[in-house]
Protein backbone atom coordinates (compact mmCIF):
# COMPACT_ATOMS: atom_id res chain seq x y z
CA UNK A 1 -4.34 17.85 49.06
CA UNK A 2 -2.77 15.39 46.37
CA UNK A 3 -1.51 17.49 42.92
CA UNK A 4 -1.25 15.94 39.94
CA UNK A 5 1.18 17.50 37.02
CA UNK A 6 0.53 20.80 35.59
CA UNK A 7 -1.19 20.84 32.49
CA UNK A 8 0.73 22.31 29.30
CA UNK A 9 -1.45 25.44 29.44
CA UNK A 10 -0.39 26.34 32.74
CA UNK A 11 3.52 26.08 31.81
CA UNK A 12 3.03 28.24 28.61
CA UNK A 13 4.01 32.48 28.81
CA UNK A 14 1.89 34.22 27.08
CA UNK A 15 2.86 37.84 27.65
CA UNK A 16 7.05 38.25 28.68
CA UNK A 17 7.89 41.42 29.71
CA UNK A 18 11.81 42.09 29.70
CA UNK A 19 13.48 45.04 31.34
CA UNK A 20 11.35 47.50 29.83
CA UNK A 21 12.80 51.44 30.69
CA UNK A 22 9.46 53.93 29.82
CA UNK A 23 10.09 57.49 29.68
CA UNK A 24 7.48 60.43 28.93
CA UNK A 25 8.95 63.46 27.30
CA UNK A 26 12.12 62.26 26.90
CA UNK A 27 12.85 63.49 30.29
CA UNK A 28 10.63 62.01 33.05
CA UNK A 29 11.91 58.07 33.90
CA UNK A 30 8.80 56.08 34.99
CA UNK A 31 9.92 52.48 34.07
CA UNK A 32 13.11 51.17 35.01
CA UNK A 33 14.00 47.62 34.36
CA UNK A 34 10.61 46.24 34.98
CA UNK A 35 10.37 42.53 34.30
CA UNK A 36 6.65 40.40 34.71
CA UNK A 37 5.82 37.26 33.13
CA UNK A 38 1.92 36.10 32.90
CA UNK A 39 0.99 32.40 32.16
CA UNK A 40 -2.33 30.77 30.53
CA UNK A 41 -5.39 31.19 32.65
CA UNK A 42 -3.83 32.53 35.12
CA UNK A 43 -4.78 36.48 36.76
CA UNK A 44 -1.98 38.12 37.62
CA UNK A 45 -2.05 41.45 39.87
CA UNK A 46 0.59 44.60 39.77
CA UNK A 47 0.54 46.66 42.20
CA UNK A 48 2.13 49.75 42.29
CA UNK A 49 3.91 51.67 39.16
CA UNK A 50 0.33 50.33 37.14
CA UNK A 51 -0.86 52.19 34.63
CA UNK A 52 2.21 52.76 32.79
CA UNK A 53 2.89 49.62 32.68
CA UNK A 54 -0.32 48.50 30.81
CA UNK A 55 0.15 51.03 28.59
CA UNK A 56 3.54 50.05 27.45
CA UNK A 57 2.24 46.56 26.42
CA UNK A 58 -0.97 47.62 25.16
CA UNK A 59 1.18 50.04 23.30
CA UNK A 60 -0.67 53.32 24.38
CA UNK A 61 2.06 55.43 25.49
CA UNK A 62 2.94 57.36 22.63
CA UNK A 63 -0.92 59.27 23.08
CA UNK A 64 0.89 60.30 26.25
CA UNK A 65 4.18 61.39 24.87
CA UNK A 66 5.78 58.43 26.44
CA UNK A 67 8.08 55.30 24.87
CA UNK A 68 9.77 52.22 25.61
CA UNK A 69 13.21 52.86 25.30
CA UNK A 70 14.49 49.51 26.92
CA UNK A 71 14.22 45.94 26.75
CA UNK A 72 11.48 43.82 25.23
CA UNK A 73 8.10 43.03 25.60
CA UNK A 74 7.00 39.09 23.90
CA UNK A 75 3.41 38.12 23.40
CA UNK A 76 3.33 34.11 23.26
CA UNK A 77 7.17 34.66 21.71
CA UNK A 78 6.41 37.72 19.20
CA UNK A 79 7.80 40.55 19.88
CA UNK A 80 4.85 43.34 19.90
CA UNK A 81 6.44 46.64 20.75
CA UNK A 82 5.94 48.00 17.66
CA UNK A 83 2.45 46.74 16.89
CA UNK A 84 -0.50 49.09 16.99
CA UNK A 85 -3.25 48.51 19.77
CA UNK A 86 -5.56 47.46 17.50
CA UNK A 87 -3.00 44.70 16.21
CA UNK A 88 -3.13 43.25 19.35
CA UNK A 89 -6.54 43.31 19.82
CA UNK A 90 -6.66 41.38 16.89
CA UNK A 91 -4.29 38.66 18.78
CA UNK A 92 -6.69 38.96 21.73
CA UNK A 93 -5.00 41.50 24.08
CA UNK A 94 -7.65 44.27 24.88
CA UNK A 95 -7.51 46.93 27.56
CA UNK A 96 -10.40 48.45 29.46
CA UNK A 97 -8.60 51.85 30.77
CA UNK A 98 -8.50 53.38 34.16
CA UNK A 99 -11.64 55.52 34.21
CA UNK A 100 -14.56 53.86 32.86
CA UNK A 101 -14.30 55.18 29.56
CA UNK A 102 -17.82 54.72 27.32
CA UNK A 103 -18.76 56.60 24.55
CA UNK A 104 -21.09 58.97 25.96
CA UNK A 105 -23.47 59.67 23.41
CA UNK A 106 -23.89 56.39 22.88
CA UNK A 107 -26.22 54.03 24.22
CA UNK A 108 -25.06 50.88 26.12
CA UNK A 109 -25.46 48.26 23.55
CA UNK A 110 -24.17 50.29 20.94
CA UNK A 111 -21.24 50.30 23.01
CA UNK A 112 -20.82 46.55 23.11
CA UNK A 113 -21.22 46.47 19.43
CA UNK A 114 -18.63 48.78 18.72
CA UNK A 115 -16.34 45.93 19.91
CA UNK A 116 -17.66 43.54 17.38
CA UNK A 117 -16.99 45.66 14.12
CA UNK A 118 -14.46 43.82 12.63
CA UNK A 119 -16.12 40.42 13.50
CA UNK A 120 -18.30 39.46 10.07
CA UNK A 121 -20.38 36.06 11.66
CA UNK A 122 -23.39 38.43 12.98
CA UNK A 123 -24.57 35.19 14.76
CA UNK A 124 -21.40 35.08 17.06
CA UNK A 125 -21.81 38.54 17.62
CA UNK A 126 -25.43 38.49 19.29
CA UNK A 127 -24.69 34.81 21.09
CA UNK A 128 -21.45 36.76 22.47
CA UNK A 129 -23.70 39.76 23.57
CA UNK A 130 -26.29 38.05 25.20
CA UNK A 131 -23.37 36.00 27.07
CA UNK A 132 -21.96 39.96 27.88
CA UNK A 133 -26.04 40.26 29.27
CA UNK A 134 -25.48 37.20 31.24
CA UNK A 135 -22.64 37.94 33.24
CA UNK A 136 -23.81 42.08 33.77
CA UNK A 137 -27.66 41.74 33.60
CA UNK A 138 -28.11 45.56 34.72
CA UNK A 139 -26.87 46.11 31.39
CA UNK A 140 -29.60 44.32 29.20
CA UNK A 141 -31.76 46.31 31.77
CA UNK A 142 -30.19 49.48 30.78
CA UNK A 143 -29.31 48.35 26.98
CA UNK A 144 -31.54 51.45 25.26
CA UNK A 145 -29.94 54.25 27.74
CA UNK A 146 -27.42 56.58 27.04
CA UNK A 147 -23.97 55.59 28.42
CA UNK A 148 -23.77 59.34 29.70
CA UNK A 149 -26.85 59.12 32.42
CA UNK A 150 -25.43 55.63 33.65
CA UNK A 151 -24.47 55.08 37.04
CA UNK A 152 -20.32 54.60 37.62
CA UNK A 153 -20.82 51.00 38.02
CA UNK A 154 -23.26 50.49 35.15
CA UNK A 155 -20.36 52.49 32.98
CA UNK A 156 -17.20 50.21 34.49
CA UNK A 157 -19.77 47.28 33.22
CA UNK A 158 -20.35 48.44 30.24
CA UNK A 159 -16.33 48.86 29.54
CA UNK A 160 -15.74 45.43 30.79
CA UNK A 161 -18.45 44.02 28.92
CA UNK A 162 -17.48 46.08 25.33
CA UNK A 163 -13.81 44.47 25.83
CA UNK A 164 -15.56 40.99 26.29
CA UNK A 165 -17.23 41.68 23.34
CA UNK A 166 -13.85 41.53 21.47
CA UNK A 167 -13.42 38.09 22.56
CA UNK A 168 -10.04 38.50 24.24
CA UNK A 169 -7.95 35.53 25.09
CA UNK A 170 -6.36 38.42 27.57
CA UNK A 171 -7.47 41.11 29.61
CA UNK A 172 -5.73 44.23 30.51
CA UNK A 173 -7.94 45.72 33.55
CA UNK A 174 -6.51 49.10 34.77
CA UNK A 175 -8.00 50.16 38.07
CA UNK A 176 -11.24 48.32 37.51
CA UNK A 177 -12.54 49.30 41.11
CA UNK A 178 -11.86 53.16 41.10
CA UNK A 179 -14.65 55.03 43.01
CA UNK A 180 -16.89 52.11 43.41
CA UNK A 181 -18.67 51.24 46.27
CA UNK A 182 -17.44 47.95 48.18
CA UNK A 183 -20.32 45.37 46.83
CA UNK A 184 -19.79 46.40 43.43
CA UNK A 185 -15.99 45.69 43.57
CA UNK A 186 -16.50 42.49 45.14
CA UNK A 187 -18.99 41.63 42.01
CA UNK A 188 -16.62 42.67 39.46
CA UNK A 189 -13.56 40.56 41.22
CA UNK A 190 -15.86 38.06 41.35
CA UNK A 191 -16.62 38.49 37.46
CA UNK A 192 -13.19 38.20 36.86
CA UNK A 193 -12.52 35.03 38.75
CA UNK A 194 -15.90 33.47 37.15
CA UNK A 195 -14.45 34.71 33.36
CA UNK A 196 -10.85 33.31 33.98
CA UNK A 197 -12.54 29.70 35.29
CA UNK A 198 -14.74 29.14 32.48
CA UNK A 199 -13.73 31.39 29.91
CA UNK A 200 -10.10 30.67 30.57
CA UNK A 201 -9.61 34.44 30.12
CA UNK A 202 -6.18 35.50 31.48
CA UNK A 203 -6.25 39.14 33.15
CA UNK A 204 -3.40 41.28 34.10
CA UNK A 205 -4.86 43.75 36.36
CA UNK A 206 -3.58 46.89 37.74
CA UNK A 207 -5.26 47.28 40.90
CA UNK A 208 -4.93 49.91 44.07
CA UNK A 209 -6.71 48.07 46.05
CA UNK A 210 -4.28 45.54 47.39
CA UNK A 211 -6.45 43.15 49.66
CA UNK A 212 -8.81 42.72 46.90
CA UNK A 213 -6.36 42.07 43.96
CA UNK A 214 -4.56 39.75 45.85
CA UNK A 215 -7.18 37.69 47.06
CA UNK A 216 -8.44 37.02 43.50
CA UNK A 217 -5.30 36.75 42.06
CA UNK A 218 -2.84 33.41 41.48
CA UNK A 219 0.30 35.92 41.23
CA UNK A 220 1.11 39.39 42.37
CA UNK A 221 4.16 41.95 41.28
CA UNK A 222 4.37 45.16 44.03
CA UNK A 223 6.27 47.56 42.70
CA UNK A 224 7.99 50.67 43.95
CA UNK A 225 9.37 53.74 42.56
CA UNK A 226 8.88 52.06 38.81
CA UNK A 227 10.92 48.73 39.45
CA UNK A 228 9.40 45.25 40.61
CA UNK A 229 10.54 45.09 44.72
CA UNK A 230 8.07 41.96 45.39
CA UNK A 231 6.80 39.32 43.16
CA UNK A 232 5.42 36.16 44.45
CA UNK A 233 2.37 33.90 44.58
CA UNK A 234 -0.97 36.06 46.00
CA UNK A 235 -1.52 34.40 49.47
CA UNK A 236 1.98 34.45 49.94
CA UNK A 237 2.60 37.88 49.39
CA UNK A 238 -0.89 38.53 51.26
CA UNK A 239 0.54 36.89 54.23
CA UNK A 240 4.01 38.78 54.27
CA UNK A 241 4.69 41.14 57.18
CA UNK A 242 6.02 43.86 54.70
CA UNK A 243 3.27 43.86 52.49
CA UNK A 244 0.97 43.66 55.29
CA UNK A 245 2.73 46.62 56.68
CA UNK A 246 3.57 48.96 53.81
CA UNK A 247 0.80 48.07 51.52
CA UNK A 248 -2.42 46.35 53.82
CA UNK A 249 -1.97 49.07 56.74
CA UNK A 250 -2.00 46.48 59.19
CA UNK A 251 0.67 45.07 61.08
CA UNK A 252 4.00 46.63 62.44
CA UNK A 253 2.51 47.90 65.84
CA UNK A 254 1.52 51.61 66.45
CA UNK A 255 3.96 54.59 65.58
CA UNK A 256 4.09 57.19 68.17
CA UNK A 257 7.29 58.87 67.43
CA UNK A 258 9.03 60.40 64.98
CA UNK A 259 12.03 58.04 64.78
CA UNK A 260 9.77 55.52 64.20
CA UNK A 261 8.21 56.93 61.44
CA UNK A 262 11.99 57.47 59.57
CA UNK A 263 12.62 53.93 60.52
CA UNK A 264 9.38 52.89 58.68
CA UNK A 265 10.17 54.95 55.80
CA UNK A 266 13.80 53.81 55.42
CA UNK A 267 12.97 49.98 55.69
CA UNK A 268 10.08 50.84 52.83
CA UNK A 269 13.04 52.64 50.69
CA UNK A 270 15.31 49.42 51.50
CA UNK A 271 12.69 47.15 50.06
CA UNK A 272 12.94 49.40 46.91
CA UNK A 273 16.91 49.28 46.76
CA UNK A 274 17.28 45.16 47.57
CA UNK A 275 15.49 44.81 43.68
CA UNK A 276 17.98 46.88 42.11
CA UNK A 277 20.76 44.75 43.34
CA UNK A 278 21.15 42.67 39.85
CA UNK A 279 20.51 45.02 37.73
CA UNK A 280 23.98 47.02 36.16
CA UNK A 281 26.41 49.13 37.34
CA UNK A 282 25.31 52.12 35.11
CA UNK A 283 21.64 51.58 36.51
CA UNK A 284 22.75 51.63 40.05
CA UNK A 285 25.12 54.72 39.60
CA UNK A 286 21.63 56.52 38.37
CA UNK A 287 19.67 55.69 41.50
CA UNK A 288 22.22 56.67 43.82
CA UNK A 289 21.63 60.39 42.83
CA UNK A 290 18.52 62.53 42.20
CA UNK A 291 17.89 65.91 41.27
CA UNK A 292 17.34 69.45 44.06
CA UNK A 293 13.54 67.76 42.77
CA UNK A 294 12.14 70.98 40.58
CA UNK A 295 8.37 70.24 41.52
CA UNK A 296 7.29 68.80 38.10
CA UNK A 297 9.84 65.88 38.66
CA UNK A 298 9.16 65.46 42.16
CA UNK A 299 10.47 61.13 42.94
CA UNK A 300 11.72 61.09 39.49
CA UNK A 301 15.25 61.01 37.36
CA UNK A 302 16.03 64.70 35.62
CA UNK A 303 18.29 63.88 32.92
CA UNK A 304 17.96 67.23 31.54
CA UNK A 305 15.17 69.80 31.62
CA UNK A 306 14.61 73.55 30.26
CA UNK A 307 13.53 75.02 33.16
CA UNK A 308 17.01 74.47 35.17
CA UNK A 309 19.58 74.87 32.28
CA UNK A 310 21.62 76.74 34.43
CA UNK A 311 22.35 74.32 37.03
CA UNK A 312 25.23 72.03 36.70
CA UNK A 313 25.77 68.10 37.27
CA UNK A 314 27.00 68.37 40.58
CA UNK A 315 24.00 70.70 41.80
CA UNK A 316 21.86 67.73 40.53
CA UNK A 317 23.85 65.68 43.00
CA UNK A 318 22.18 64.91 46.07
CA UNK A 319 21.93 61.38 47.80
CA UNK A 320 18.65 59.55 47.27
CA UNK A 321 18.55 57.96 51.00
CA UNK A 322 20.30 61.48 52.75
């Protein structure tokens, strides 16, 4: 196959994400020196450490008690972290959350239109419906009924469809194929793909399932106990025996013994460690030791919390990899 230059678009960064640290409660580290970049027209797949992350650009984590306390997070070269969400949807970033959220008492198209309300050309607004209509027809079908006596698919649609109706020049999808059945998935993926190609929408999508996000995808990021282990082109990373191992389930042989299954384990945690190796000597110091893990901070860093004021620094002390 014979490839001519890349076009401008496809060199330009429109969302730079720099070392972010996210922490809920001032206590619980989620984020730790995460770094993604996503270019024009281009969909772009995380997997792993997900929602968290599209909150802290969409700039949603303080309605969990949770803030960026580390690095920086550029949209086309503007800093945004201290924009509101719906600043950004005004600069075309919109999220459609984890959970197929729809205003229940509402009915489908009144959904969609709640997207438009700051949009005054009325005739944009219904051409950009009916194109909403064109991609999900079950939901010009369903336009009249309540969103609350919808199927889960027709309310994912209807999410998707409302953030289209925003005209976004970028996507946020969180977990857009949670508890859907298999053909459904594959229509929304294919959706996506169909919006990015003649829309030139670009998506960032957090995604658990791996084989699907990765197929449709140009770039992936895996991530692992909150830090980027993996980034690559899709099909490459689709292809690699680790990922096809420790995220695919195929691949590695079958595990009969217990040795095996601490040598699997270990190798996954090793993955996890090689990322941290430029990162700096304070941040490496911090994930050689975790906490006696009180159950509410199971896997995470316990800088301090009121529960276990009694215990001192050194009880804390215990090797991550003993």
């Amino acid at each position: 196959m014979i490839s001519g230059p890349r076009d401008a678009c496809d060199l330009f960064i429109v969302l730079n994400v720099i070392g972010i640290e996210v922490i809920y409660n001032h206590v619980i580290l989620v984020l730790e020196g995460v770094s993604l970049q996503v270019r024009q027209g281009k969909i772009v797949a995380i997997l792993g450490g997900k929602t968290t992350t599209l909150r802290a650009i969409s700039n949603l984590l303080k309605g969990e008690r949770g803030e960026v306390t580390k690095g920086s997070i550029e949209l086309r070269g503007e800093r945004i972290e201290n924009l509101s969400p719906s600043d950004l949807v005004q600069r075309g970033v919109v999220q459609v959350l984890e959970g197929r959220h729809c205003f229940a008492h509402l009915a489908i198209e009144e959904n969609l239109a709640v997207s438009a309300y700051t949009r005054k050309n009325k005739a944009e607004v219904a051409a950009n419906l009916e194109k909403v209509y064109n991609y999900f027809p079950r939901l010009k079908m369903q336009r009249a009924s309540q969103a609350a006596y919808t199927s889960g698919g027709e309310q994912q649609r209807c999410a998707i469809g409302r953030a289209l109706m925003a005209r976004p020049t970028m996507v946020l999808l969180d977990e857009p194929s949670m508890g859907l059945a298999p053909q459904i998935v594959e229509e929304f993926f294919n959706i996506v793909k169909d919006l990015n190609t003649k829309e030139k929408v670009t998506f960032l999508q957090a995604e658990q399932n791996t084989n699907m996000a990765l197929k449709y995808a140009d770039y992936g990021y895996i991530m692992e106990s909150g830090r980027v282990v993996m980034d690559g082109i899709a099909s490459e990373l689709a292809s690699n025996e680790d990922v096809k191992e420790f995220y695919l389930g195929v691949g590695g042989g079958e595990r009969k013994s217990f040795k095996d299954v601490k040598s699997y384990k270990r190798r996954k945690r090793w993955l996890a460690w090689r990322s941290v190796r430029a990162n700096s000597a304070e941040t490496l110091a911090r994930w050689a030791w975790t906490p006696l893990r009180p159950p509410c901070l199971q896997r995470t860093e316990c800088r301090y919390h009121p529960q276990y004021p009694q215990r001192s620094q050194a009880q804390f002390r215990k090797k991550i990899w003993a």
